[in-house]
N, C-alpha and C. Protein backbone atom coordinates (compact mmCIF):
# COMPACT_ATOMS: atom_id res chain seq x y z
N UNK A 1 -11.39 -44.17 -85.05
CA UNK A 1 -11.60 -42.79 -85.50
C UNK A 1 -11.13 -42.55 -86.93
N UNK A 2 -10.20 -43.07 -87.46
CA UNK A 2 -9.40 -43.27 -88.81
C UNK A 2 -10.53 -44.04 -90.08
N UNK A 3 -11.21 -44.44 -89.51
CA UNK A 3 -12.58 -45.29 -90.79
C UNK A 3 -13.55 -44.44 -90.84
N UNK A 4 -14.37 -43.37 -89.76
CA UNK A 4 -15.24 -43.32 -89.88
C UNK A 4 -14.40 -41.56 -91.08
N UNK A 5 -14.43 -41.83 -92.46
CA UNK A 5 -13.64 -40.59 -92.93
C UNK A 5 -14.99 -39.36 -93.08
N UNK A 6 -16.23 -39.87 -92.98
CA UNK A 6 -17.09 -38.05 -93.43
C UNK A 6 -17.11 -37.32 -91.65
N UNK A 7 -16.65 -38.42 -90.95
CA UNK A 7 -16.94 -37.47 -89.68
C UNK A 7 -18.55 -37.71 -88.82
N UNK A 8 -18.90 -38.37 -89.56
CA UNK A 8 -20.50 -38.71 -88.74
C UNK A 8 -20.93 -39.28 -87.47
N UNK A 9 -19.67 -39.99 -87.29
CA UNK A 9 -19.96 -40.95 -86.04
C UNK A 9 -20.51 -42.16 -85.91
N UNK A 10 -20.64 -42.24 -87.52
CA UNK A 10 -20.69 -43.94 -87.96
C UNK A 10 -19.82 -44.38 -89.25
N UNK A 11 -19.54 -45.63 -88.94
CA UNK A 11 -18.89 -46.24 -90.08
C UNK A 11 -19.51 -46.97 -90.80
N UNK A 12 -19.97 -46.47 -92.06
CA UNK A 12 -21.27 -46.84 -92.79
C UNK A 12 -21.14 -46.77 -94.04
N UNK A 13 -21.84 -46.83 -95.25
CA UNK A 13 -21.82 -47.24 -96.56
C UNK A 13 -21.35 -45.61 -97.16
N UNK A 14 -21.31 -44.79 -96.76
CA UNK A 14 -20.81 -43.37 -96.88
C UNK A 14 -19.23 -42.94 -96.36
N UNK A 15 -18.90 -43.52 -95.56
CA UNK A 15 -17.61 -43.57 -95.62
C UNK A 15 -16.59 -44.58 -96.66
N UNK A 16 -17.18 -45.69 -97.45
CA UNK A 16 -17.23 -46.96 -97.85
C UNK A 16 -16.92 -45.85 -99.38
N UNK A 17 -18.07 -44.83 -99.26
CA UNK A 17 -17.85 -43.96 -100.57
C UNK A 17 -16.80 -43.02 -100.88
N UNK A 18 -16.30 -42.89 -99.85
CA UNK A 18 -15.63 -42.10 -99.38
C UNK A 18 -13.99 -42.50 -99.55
N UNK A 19 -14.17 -43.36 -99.02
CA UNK A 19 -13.09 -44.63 -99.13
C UNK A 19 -12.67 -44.67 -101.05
N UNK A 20 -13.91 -45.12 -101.31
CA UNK A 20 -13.61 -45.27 -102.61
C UNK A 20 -13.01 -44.05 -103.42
N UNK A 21 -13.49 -42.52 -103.25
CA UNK A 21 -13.21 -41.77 -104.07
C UNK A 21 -11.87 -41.68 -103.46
N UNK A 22 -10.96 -41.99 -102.51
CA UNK A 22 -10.03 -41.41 -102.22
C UNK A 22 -9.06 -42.30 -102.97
N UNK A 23 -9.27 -43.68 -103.05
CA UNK A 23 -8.60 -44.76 -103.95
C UNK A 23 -8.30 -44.44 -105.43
N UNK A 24 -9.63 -43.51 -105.71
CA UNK A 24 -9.45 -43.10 -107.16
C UNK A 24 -9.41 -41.87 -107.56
N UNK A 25 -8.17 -41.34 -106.52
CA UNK A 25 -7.82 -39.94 -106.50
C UNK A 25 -9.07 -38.53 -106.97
N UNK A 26 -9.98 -38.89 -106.50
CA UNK A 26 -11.38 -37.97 -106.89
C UNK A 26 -11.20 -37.22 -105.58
N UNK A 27 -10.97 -37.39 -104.58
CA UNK A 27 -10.99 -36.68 -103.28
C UNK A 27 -9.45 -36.37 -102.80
N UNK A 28 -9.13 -35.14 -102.10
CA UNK A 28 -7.79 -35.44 -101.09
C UNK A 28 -8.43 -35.94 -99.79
N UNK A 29 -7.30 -36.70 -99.27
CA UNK A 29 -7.89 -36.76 -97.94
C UNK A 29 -7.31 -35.74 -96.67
N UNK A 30 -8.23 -36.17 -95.48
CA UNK A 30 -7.98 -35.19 -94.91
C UNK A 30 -6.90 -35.40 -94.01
N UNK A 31 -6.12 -34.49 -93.56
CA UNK A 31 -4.68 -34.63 -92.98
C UNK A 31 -5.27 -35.17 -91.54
N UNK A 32 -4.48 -36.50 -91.02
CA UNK A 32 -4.73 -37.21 -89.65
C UNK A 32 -4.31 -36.42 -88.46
N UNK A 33 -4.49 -36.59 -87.49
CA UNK A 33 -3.81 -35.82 -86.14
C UNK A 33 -2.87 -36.06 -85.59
N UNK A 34 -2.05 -35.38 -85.59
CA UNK A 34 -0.93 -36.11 -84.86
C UNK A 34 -0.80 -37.05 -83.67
N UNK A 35 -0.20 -37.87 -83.78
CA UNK A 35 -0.17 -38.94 -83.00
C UNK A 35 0.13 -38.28 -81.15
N UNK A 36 -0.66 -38.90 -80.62
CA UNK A 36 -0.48 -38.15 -79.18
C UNK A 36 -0.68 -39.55 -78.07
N UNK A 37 -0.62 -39.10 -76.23
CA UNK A 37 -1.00 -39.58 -75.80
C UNK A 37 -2.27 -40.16 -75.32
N UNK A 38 -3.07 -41.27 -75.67
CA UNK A 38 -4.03 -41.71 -75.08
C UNK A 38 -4.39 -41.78 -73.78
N UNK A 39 -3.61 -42.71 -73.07
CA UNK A 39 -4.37 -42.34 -72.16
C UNK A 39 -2.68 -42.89 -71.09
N UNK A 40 -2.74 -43.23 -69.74
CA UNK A 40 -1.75 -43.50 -69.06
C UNK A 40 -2.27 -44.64 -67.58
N UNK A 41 -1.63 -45.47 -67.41
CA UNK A 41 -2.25 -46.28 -66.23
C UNK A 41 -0.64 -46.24 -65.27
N UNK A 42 -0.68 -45.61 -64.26
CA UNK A 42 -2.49 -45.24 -63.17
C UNK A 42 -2.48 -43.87 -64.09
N UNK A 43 -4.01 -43.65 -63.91
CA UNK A 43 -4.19 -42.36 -63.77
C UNK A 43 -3.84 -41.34 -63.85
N UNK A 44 -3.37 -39.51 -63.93
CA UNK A 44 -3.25 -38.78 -64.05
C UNK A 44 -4.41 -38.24 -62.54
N UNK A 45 -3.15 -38.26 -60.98
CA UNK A 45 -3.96 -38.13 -59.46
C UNK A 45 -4.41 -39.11 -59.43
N UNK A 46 -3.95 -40.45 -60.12
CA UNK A 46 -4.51 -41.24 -58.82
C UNK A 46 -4.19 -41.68 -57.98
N UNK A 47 -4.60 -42.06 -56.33
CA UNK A 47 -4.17 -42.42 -55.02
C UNK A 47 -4.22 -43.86 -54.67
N UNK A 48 -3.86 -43.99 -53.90
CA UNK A 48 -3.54 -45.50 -53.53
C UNK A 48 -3.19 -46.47 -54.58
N UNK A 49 -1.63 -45.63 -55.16
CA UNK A 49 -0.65 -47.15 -55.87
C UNK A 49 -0.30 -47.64 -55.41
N UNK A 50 -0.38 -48.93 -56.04
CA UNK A 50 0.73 -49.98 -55.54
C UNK A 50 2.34 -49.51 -55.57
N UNK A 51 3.49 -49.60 -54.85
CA UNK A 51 4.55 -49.46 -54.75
C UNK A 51 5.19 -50.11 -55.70
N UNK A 52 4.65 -51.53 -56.26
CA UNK A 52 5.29 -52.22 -57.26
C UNK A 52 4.86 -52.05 -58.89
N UNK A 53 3.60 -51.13 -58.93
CA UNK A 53 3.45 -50.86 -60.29
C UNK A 53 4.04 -50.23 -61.02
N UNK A 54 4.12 -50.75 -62.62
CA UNK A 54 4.98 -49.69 -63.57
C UNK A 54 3.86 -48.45 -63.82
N UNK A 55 4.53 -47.77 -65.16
CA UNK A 55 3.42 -47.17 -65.58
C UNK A 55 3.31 -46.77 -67.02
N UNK A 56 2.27 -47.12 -67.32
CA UNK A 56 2.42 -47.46 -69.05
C UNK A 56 1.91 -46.48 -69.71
N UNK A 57 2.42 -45.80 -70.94
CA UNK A 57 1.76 -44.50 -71.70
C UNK A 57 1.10 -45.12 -72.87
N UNK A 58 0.12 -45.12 -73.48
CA UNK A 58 -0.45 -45.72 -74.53
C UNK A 58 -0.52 -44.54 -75.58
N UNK A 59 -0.12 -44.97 -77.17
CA UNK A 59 -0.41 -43.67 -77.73
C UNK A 59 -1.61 -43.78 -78.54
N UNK A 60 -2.00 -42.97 -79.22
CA UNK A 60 -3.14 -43.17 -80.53
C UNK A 60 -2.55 -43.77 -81.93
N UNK A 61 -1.11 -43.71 -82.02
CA UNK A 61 -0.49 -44.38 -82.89
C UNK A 61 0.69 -45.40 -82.55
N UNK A 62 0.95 -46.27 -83.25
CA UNK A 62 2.14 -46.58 -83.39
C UNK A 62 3.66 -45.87 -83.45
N UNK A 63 4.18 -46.02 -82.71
CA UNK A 63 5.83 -45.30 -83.02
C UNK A 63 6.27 -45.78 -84.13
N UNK A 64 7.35 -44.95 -84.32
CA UNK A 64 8.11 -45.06 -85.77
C UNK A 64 8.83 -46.26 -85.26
N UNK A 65 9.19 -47.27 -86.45
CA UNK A 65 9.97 -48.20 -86.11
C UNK A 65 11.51 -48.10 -85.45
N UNK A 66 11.98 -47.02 -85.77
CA UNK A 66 12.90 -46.68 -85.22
C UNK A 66 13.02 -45.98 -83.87
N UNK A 67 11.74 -46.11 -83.52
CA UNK A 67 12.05 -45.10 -81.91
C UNK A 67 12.62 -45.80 -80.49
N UNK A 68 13.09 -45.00 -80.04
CA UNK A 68 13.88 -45.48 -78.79
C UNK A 68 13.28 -44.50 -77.37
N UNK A 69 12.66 -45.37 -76.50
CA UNK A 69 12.92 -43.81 -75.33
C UNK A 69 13.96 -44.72 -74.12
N UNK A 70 14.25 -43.85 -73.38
CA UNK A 70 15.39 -44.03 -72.23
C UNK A 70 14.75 -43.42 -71.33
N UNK A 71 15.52 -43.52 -69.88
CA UNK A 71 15.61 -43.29 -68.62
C UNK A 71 15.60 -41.21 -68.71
N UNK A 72 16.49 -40.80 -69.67
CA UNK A 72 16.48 -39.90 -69.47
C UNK A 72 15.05 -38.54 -70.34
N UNK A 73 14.50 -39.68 -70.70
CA UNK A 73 13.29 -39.52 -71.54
C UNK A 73 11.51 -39.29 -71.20
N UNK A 74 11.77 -40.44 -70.75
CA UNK A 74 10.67 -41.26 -69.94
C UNK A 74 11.25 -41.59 -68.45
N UNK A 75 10.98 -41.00 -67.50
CA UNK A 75 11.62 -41.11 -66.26
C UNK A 75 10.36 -40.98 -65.23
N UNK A 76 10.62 -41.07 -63.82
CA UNK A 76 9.85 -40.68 -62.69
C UNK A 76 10.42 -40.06 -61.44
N UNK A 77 10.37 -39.33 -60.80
CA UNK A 77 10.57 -38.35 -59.90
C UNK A 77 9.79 -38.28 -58.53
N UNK A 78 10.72 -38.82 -57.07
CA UNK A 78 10.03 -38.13 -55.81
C UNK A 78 10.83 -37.45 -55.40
N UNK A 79 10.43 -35.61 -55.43
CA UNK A 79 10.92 -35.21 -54.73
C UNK A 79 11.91 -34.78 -56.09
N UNK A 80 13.15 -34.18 -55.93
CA UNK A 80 13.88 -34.15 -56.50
C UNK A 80 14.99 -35.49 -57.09
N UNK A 81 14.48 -36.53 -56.18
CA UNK A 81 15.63 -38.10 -56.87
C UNK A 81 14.60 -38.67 -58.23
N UNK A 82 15.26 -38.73 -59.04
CA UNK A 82 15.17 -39.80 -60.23
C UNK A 82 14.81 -41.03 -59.49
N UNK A 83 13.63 -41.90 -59.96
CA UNK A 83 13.50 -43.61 -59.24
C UNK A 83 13.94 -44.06 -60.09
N UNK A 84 15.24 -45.12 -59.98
CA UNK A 84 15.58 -46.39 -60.94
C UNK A 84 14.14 -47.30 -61.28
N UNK A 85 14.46 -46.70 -62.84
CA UNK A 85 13.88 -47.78 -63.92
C UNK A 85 14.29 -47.91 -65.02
N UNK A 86 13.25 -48.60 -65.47
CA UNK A 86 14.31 -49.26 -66.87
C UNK A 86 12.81 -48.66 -67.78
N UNK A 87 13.00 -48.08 -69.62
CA UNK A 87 11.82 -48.28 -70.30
C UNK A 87 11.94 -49.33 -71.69
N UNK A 88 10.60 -50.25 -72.02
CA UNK A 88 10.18 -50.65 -72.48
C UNK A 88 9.51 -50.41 -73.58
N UNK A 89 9.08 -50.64 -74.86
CA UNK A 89 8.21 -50.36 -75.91
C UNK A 89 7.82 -51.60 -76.34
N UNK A 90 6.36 -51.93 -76.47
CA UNK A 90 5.94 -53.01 -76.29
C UNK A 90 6.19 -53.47 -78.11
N UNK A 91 5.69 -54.61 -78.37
CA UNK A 91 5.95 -54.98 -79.84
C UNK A 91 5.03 -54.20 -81.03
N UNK A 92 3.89 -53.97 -80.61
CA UNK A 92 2.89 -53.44 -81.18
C UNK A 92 3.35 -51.78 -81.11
N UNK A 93 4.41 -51.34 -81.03
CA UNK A 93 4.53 -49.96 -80.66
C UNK A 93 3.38 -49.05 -80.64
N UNK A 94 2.33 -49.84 -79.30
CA UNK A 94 1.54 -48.55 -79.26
C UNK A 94 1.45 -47.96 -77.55
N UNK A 95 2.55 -48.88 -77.04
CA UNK A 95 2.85 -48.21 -75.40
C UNK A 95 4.27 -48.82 -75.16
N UNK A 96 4.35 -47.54 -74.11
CA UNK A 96 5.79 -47.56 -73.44
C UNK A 96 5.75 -48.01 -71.71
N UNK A 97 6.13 -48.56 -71.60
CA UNK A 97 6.18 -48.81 -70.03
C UNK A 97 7.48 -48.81 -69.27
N UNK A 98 7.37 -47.84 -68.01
CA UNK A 98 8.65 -47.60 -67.22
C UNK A 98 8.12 -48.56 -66.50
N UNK A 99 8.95 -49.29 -65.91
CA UNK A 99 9.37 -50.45 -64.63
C UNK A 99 9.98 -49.97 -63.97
N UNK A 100 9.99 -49.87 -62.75
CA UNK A 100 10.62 -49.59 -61.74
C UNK A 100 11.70 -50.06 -60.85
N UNK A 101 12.76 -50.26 -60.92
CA UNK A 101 13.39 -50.95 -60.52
C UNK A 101 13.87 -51.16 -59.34
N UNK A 102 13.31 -50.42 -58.38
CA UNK A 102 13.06 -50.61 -56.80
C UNK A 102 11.14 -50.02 -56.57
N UNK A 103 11.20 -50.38 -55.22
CA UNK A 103 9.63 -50.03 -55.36
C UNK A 103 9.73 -48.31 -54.59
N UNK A 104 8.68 -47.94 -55.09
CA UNK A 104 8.31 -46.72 -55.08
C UNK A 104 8.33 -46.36 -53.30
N UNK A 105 8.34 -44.89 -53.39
CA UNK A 105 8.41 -44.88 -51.80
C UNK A 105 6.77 -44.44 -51.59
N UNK A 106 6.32 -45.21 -50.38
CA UNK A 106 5.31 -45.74 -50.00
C UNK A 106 4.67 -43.83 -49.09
N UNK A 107 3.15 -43.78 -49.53
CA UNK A 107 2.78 -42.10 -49.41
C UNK A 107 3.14 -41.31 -49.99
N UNK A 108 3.91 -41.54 -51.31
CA UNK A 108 4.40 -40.16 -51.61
C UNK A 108 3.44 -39.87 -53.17
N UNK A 109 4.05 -38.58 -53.33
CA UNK A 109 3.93 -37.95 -54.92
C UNK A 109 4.52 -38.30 -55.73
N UNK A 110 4.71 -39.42 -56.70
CA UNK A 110 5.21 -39.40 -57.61
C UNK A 110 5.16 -38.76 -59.15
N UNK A 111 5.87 -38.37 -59.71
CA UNK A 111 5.98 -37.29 -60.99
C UNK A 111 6.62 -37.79 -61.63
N UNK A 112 5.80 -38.22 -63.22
CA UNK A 112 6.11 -38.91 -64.26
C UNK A 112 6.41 -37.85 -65.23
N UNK A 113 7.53 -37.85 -66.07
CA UNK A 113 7.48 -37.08 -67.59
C UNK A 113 7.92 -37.93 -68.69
N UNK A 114 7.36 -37.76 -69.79
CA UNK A 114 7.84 -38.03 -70.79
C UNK A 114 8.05 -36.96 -72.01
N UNK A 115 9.34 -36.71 -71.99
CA UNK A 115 9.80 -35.74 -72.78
C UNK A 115 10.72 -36.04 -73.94
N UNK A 116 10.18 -36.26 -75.49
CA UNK A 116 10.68 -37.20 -76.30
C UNK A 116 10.88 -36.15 -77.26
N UNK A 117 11.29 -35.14 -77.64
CA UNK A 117 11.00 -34.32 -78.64
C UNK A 117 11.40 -34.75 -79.91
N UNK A 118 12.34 -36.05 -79.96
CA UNK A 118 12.59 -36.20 -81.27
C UNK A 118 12.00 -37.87 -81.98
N UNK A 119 10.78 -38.02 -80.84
CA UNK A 119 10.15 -39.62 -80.84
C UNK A 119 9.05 -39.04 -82.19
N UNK A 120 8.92 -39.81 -82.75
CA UNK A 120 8.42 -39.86 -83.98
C UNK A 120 7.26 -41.08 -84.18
N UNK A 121 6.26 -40.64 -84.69
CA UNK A 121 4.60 -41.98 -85.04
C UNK A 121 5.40 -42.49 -86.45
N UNK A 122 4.41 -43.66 -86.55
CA UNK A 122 4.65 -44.39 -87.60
C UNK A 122 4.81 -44.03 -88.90
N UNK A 123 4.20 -43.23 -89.01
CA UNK A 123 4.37 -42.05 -90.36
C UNK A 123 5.30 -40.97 -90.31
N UNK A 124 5.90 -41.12 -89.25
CA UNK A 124 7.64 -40.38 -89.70
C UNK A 124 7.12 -38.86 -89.14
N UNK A 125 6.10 -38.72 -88.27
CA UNK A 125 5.47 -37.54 -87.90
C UNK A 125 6.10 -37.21 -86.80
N UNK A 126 6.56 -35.88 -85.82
CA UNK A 126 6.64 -35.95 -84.42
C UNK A 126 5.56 -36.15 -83.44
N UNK A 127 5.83 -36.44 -82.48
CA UNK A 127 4.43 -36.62 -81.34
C UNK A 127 4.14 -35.80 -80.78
N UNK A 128 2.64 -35.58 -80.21
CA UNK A 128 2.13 -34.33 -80.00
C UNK A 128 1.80 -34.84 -78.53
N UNK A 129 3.11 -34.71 -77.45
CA UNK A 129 3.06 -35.22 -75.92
C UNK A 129 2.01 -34.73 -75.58
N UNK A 130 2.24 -33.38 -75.56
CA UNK A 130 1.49 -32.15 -74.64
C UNK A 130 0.42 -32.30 -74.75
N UNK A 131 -0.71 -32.79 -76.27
CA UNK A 131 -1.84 -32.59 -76.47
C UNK A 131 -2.42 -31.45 -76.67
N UNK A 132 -1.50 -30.43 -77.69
CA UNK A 132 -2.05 -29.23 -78.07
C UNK A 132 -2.32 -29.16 -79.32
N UNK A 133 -1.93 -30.10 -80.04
CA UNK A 133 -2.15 -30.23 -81.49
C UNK A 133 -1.39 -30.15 -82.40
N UNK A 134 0.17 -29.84 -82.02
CA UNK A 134 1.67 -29.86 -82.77
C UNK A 134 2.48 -30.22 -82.11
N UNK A 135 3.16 -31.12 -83.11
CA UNK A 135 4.09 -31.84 -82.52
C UNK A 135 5.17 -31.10 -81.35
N UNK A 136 5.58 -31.96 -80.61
CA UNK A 136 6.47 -31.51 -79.43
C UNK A 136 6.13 -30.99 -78.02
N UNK A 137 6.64 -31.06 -77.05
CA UNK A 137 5.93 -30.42 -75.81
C UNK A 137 6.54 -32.27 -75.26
N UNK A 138 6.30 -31.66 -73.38
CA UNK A 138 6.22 -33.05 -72.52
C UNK A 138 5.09 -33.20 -72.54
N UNK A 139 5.07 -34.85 -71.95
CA UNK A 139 3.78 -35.05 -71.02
C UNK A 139 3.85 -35.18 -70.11
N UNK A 140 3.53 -34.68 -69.25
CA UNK A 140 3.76 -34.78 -67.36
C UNK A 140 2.34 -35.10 -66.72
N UNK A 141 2.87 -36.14 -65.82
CA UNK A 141 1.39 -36.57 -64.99
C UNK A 141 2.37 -37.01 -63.43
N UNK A 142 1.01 -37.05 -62.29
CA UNK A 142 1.56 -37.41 -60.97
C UNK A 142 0.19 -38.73 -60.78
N UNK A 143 0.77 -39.23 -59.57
CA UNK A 143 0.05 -40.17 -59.08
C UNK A 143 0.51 -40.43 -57.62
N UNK A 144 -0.24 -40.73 -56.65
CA UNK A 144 0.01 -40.68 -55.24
C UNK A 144 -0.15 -42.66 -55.01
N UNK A 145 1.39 -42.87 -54.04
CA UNK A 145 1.49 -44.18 -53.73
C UNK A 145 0.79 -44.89 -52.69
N UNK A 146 0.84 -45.53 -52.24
CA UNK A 146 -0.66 -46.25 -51.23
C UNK A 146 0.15 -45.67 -49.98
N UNK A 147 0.12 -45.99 -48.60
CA UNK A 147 0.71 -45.68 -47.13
C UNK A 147 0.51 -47.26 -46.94
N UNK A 148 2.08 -47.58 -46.57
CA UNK A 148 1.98 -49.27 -46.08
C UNK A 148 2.39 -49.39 -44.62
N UNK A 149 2.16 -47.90 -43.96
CA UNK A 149 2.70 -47.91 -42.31
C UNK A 149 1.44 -48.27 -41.80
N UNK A 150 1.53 -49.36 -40.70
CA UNK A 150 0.30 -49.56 -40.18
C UNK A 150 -0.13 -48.83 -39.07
């Protein structure tokens, strides 16, 4: 989304121009979006998890090199108990993954948040969890665990 700069929906010899005038200060460019969540695995409702899966947040950017999230950050919830896990940020800082450190309880609702207000994109920007278009806000999603009673 970051190449194609006139907005057309192709990346073509016009953005290439585009490109160029911005190199030679003839153009401003246009301010990027704040870095947000992409997308999340599992799902946002989806049913029949595995008990042993983590669950990974992917962003549209890179985190700031300096970012950190924690347990009390990035967490998961049945019910009112916190589930032991541990979080992760992969090398490429473009996802976070909670692990679980027991397995999930089997039929239930689980409720994910990630509430980072002071997690920052690669450009020193805040993150736009919520997906409203300025920085700050959670992201909250659920997902339902498989039934392993026979």
């Amino acid at each position: 989304p970051y190449a194609d700069l006139n907005k057309d929906g192709f990346i073509n010899a016009a953005d290439h121009a585009e490109l160029v005038n911005l190199i030679l200060e003839t153009t401003q460019p246009e301010a990027l979006p704040p870095a947000t969540v992409a997308f999340v695995t599992p799902k946002n409702g989806e049913g029949d998890v595995a008990v042993t899966r983590e669950t990974v947040v992917h962003f549209t950017m890179p985190l700031a090199l300096g970012a950190a999230l924690d347990t009390t950050q990035f967490h998961a919830k049945f019910g009112a108990r916190k589930i032991l896990s541990r979080v992760d940020i992969a090398s490429d800082r473009k996802k976070a993954t909670l692990f679980y450190l027991e397995p999930l309880p089997s039929n239930a609702r689980i409720e994910v948040t990630l509430d980072a207000p002071a997690l920052q994109d690669l450009l020193g920007r805040g993150m736009d969890l919520d997906g409203d278009g300025t920085a700050g806000g959670a992201y909250q999603m659920s997902f339902n665990t498989l039934s392993i009673t026979g």
